[in-house]
N, C-alpha and C. Protein backbone atom coordinates (compact mmCIF):
# COMPACT_ATOMS: atom_id res chain seq x y z
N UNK A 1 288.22 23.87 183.80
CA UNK A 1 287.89 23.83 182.39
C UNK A 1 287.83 22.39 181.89
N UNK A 2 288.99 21.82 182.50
CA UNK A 2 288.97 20.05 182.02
C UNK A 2 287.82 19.47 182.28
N UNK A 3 287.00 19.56 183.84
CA UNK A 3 285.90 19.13 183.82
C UNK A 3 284.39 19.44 183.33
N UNK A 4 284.44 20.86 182.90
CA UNK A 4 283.56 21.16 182.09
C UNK A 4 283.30 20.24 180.48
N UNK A 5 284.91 20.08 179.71
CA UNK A 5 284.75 19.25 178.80
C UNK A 5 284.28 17.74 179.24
N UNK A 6 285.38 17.51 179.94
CA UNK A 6 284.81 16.29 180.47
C UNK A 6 283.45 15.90 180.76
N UNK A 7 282.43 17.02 181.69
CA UNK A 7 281.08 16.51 181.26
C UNK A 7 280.11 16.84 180.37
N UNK A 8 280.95 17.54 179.57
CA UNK A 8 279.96 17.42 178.06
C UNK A 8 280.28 16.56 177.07
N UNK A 9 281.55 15.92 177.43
CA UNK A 9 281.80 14.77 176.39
C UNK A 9 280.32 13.86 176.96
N UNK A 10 280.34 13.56 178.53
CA UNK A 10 279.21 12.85 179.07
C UNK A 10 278.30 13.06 178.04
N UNK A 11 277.46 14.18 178.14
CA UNK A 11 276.36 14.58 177.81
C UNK A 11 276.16 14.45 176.53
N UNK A 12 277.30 14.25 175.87
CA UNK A 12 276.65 14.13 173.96
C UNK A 12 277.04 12.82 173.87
N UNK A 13 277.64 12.17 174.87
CA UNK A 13 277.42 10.87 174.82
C UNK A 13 276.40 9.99 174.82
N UNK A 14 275.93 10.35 176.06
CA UNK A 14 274.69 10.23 176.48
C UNK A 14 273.71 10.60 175.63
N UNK A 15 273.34 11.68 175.25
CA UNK A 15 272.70 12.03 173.94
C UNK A 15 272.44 10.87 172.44
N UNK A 16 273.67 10.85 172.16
CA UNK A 16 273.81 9.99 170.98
C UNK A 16 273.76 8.69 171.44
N UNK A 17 273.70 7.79 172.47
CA UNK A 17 272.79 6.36 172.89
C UNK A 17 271.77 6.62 172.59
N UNK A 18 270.97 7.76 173.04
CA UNK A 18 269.87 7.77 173.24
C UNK A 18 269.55 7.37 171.72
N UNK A 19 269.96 8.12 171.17
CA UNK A 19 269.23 8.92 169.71
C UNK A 19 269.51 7.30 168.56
N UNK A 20 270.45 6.57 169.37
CA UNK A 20 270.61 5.53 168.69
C UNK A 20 269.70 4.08 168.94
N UNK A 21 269.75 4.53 170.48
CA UNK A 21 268.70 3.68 170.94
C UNK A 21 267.12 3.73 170.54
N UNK A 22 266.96 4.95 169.97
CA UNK A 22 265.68 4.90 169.62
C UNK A 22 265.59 4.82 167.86
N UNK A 23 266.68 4.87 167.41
CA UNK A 23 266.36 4.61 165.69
C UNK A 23 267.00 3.32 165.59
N UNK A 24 267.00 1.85 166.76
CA UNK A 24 267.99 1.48 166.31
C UNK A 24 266.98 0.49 165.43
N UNK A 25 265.82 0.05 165.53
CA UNK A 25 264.86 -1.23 165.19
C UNK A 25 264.73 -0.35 163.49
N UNK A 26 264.82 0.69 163.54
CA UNK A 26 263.95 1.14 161.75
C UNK A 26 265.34 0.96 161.17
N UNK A 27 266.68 1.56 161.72
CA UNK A 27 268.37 1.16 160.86
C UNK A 27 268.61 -0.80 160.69
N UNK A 28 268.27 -0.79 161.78
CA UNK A 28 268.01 -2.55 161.75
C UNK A 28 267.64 -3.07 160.75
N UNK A 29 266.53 -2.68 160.24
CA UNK A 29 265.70 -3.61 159.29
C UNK A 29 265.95 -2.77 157.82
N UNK A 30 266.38 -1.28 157.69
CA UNK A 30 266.59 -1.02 156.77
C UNK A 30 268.36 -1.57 156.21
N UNK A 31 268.81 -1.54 157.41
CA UNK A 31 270.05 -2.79 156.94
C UNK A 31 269.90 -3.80 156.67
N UNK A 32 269.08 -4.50 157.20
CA UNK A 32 268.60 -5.82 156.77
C UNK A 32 268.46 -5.71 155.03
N UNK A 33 267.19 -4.51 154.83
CA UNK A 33 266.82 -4.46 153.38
C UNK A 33 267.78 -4.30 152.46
N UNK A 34 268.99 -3.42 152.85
CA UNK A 34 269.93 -3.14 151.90
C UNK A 34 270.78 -4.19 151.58
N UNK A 35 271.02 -5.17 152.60
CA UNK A 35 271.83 -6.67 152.42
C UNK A 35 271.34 -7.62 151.62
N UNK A 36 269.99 -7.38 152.09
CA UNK A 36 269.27 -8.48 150.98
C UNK A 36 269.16 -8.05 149.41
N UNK A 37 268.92 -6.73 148.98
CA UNK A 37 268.48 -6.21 147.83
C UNK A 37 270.51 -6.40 147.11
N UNK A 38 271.47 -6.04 148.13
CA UNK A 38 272.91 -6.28 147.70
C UNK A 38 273.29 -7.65 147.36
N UNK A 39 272.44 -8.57 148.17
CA UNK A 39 272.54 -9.92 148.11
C UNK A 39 272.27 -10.58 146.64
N UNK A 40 271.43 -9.90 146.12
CA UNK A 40 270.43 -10.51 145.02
C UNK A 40 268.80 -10.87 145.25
N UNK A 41 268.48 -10.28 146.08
CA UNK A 41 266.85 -10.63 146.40
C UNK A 41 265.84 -9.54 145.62
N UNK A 42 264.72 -10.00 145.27
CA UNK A 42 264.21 -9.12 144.31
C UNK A 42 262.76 -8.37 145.63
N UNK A 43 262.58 -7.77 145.22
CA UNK A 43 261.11 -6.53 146.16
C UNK A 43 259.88 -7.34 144.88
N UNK A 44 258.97 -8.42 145.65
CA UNK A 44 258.08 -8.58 144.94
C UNK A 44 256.77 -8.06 145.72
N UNK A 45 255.59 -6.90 145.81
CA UNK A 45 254.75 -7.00 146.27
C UNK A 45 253.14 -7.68 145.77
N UNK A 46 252.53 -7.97 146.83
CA UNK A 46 251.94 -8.86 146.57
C UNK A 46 250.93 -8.40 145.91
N UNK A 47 249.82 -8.98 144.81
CA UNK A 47 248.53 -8.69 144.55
C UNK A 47 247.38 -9.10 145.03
N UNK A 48 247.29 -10.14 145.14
CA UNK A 48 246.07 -10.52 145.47
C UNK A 48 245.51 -10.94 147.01
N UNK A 49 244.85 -11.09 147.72
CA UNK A 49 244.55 -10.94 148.88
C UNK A 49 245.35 -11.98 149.81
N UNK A 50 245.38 -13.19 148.64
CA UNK A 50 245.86 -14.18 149.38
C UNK A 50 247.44 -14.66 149.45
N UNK A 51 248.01 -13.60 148.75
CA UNK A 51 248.95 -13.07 148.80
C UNK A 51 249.79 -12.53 149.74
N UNK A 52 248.54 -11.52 150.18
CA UNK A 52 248.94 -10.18 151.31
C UNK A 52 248.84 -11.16 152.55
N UNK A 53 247.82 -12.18 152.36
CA UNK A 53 247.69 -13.14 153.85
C UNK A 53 248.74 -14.37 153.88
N UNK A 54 249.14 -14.55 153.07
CA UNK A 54 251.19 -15.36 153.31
C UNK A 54 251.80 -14.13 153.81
N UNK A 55 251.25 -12.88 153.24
CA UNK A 55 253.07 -12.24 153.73
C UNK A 55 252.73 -11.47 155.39
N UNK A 56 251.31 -11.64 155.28
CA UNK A 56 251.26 -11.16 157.42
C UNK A 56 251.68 -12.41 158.01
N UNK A 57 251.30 -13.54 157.45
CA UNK A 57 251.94 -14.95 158.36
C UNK A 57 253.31 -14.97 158.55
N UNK A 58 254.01 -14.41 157.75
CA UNK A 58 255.27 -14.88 158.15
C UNK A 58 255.95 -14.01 159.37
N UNK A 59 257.07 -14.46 159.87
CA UNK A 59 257.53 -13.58 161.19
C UNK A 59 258.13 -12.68 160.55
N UNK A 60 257.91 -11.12 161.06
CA UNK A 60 258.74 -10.19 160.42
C UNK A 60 260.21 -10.21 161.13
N UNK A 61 260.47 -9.37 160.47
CA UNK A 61 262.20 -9.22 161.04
C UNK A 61 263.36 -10.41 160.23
N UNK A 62 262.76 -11.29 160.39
CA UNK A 62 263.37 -12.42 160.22
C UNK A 62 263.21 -13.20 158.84
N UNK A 63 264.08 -13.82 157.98
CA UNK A 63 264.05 -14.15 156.62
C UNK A 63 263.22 -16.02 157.05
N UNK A 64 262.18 -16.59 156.05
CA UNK A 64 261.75 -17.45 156.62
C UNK A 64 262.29 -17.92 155.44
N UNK A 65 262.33 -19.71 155.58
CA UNK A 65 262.49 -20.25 154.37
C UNK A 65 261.47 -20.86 153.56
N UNK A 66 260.82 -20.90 152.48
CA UNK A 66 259.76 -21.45 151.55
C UNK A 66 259.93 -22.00 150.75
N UNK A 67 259.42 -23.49 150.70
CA UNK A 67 259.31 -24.43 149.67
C UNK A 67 258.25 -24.43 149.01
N UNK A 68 258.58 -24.31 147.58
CA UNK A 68 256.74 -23.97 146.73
C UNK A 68 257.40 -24.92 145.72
N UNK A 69 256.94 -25.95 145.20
CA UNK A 69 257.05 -26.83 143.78
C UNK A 69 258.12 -27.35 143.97
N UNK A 70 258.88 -27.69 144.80
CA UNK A 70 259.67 -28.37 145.13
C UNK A 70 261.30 -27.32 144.89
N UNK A 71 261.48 -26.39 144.97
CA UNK A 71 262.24 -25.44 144.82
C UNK A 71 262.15 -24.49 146.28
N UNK A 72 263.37 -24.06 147.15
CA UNK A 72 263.36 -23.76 148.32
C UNK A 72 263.45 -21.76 147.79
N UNK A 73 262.68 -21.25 148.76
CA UNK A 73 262.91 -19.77 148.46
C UNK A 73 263.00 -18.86 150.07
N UNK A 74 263.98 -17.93 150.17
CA UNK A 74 264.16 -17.46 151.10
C UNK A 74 262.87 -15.89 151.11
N UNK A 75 262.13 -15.49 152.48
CA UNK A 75 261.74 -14.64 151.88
C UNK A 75 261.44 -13.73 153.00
N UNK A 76 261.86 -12.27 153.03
CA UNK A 76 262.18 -11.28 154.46
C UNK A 76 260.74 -10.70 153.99
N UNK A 77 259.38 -10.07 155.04
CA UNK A 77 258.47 -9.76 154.87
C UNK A 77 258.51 -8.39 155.38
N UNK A 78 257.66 -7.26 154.32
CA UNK A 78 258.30 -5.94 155.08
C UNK A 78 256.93 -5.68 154.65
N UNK A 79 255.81 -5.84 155.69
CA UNK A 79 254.61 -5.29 155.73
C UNK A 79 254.23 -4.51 156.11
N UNK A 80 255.08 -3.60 156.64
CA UNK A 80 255.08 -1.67 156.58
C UNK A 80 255.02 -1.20 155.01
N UNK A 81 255.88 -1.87 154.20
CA UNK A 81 255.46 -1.43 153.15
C UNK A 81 254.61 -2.28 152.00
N UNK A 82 254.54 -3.33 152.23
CA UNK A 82 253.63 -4.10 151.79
C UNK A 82 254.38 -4.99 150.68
N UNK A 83 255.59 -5.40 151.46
CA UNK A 83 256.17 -5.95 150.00
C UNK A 83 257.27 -7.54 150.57
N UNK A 84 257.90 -8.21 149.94
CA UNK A 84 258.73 -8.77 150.67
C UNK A 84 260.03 -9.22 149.77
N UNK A 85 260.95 -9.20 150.12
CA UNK A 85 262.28 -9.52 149.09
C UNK A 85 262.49 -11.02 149.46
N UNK A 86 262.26 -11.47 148.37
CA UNK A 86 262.61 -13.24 147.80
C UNK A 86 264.12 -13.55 146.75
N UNK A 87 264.19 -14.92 147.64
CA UNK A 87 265.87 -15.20 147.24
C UNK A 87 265.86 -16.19 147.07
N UNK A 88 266.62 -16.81 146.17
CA UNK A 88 267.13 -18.72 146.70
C UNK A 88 268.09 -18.79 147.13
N UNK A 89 268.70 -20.14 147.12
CA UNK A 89 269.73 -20.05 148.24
C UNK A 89 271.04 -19.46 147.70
N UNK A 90 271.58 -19.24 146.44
CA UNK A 90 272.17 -18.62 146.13
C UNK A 90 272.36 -16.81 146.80
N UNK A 91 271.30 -16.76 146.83
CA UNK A 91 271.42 -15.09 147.50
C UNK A 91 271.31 -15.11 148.93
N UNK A 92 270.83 -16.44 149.55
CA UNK A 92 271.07 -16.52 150.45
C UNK A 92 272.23 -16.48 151.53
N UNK A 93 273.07 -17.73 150.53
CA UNK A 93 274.29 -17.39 151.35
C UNK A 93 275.30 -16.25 150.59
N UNK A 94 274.88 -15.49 149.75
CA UNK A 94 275.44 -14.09 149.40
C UNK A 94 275.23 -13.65 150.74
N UNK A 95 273.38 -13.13 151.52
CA UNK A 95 273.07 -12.62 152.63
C UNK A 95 273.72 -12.76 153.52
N UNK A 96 274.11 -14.16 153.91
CA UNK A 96 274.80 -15.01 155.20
C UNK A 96 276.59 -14.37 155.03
N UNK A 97 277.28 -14.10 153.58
CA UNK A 97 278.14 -13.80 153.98
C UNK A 97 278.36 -12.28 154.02
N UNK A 98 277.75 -11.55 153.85
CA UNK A 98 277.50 -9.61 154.04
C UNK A 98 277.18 -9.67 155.46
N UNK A 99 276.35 -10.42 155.88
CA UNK A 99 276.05 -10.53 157.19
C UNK A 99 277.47 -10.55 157.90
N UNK A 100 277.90 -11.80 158.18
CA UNK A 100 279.12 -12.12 158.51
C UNK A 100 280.02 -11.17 158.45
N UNK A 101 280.38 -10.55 157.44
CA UNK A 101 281.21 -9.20 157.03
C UNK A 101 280.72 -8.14 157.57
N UNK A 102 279.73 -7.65 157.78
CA UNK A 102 278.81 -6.76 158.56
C UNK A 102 278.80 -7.09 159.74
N UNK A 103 279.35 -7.64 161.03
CA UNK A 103 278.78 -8.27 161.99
C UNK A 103 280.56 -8.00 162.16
N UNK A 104 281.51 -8.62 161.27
CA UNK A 104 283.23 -8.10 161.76
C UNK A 104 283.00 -6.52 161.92
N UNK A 105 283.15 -5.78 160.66
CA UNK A 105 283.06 -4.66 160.56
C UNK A 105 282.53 -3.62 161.86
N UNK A 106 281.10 -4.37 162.29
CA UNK A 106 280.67 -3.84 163.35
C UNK A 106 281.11 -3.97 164.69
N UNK A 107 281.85 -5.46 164.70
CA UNK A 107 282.80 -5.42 166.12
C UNK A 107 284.04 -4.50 166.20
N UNK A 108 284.19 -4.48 164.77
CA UNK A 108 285.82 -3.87 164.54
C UNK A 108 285.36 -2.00 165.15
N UNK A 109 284.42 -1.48 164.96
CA UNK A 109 283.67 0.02 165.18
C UNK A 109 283.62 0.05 166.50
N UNK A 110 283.02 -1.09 167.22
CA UNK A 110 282.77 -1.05 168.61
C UNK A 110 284.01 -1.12 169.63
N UNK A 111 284.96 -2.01 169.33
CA UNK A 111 286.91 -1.89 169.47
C UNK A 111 287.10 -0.45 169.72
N UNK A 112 286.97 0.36 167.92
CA UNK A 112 287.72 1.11 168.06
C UNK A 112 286.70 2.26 168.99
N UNK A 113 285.58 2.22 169.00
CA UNK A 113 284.96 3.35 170.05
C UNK A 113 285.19 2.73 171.44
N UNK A 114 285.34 1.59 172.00
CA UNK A 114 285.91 1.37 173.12
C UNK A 114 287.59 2.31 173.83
N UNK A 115 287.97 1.99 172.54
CA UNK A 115 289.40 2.25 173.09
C UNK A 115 289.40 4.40 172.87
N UNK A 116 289.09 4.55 172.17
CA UNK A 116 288.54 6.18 172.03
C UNK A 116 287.75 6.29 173.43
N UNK A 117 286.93 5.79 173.73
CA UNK A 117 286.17 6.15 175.36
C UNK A 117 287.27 5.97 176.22
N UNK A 118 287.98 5.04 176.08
CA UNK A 118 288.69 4.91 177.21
C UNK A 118 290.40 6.04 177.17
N UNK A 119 290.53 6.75 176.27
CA UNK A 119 291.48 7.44 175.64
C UNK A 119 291.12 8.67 176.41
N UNK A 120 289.39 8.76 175.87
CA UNK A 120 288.76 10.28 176.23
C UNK A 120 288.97 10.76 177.87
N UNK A 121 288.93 9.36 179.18
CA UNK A 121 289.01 9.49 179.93
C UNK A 121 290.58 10.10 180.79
N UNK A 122 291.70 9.76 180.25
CA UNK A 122 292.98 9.88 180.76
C UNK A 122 293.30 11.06 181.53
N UNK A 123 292.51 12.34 180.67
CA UNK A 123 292.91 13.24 181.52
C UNK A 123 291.67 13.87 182.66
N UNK A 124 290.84 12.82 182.61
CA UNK A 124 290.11 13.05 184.23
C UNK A 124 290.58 13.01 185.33
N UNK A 125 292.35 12.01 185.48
CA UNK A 125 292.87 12.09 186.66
C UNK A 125 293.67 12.73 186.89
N UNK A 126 294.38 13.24 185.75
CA UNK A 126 295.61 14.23 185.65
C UNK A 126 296.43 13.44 184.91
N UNK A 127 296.69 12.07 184.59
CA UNK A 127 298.05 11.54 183.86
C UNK A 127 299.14 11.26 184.50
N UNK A 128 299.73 11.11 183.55
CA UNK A 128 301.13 11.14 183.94
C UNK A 128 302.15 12.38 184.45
N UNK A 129 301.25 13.45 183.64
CA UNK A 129 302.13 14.48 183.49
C UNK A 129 303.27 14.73 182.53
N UNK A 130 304.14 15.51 182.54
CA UNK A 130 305.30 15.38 181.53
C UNK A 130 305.90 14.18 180.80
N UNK A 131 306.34 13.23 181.68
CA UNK A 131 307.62 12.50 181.38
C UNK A 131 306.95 10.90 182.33
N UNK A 132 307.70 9.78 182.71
CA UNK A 132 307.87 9.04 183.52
C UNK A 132 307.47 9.00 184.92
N UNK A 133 308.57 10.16 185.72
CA UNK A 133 308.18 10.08 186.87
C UNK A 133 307.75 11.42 187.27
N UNK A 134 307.49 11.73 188.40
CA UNK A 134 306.58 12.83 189.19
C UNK A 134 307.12 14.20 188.70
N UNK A 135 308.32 14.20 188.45
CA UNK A 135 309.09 15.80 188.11
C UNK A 135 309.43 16.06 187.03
N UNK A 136 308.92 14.48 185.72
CA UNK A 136 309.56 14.88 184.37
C UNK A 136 310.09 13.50 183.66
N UNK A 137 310.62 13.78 182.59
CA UNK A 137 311.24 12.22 181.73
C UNK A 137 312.01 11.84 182.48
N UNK A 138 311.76 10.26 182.57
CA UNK A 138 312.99 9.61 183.06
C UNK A 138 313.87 9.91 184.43
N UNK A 139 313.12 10.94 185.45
CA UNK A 139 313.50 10.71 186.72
C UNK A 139 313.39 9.55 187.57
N UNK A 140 314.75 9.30 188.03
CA UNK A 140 314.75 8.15 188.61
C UNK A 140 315.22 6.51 187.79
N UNK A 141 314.93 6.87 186.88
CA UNK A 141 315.63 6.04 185.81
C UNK A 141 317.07 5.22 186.26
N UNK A 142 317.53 6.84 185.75
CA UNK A 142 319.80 6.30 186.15
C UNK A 142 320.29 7.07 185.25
N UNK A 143 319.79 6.93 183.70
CA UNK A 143 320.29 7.39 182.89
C UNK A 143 320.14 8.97 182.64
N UNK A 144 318.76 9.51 182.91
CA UNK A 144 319.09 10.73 182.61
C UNK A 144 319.54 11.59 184.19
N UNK A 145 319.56 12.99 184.41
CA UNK A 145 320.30 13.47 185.41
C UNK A 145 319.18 14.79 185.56
């Protein structure tokens, strides 16, 4: 029976990589969006043609930085939807520190599912069993009898 659970823990394990591995680029960038819009960045889409042709130049994924009139502007391009969220540096390093906080948070998740995987495994070999030693608590000890 133990190993029956045991390989279906596998299997919905396995399962849920998968399922993560394949939504992970659209959660990616919609995290991205939610940090920035939390940050202070505003959703400006573009009008005019030459507009829409700054915001395919820039690298997606990635926040570029823009100097226009002598004023620096941060700006993430989301040309799936045709729009891009602009910041100065003020919201910038708002971004930089959610990031940072987001990036603990997410090591701190990965810890604790490490140590849960490795928890889940214990009774694949059998354990300890009862107590200490082979027949129970504290055999062999001294103290107990």
């Amino acid at each position: 029976m133990k190993q029956i659970q045991t390989s279906f823990n596998v299997i919905i394990v396995i399962a849920l990589l998968a399922l993560t591995a394949g939504c992970s680029t659209t959660s990616s960038t919609q995290n991205k969006e939610s940090m920035l819009v939390a940050s202070g960045f505003k959703v400006i889409t573009p009008k005019t043609p030459a507009q829409q042709q700054k915001l395919q130049q820039l690298p997606p994924g990635h926040v570029a930085m823009v100097n226009r009139k002598g004023r620096t502007y941060y700006v993430f391009p989301d040309t799936a939807h045709n729009q891009a969220y602009v910041g100065g540096p003020k919201e910038y390093q708002a971004y930089q520190q959610l990031r940072a906080a987001n990036n603990i948070a997410n090591e701190n998740l990965e810890t604790a599912e490490m140590y849960q995987d490795a928890e889940m495994q214990w009774g694949a070999w059998g354990g300890w069993g009862m107590g200490w030693g082979p027949m129970g608590m504290g055999v062999g000890v001294g103290r107990f009898r």
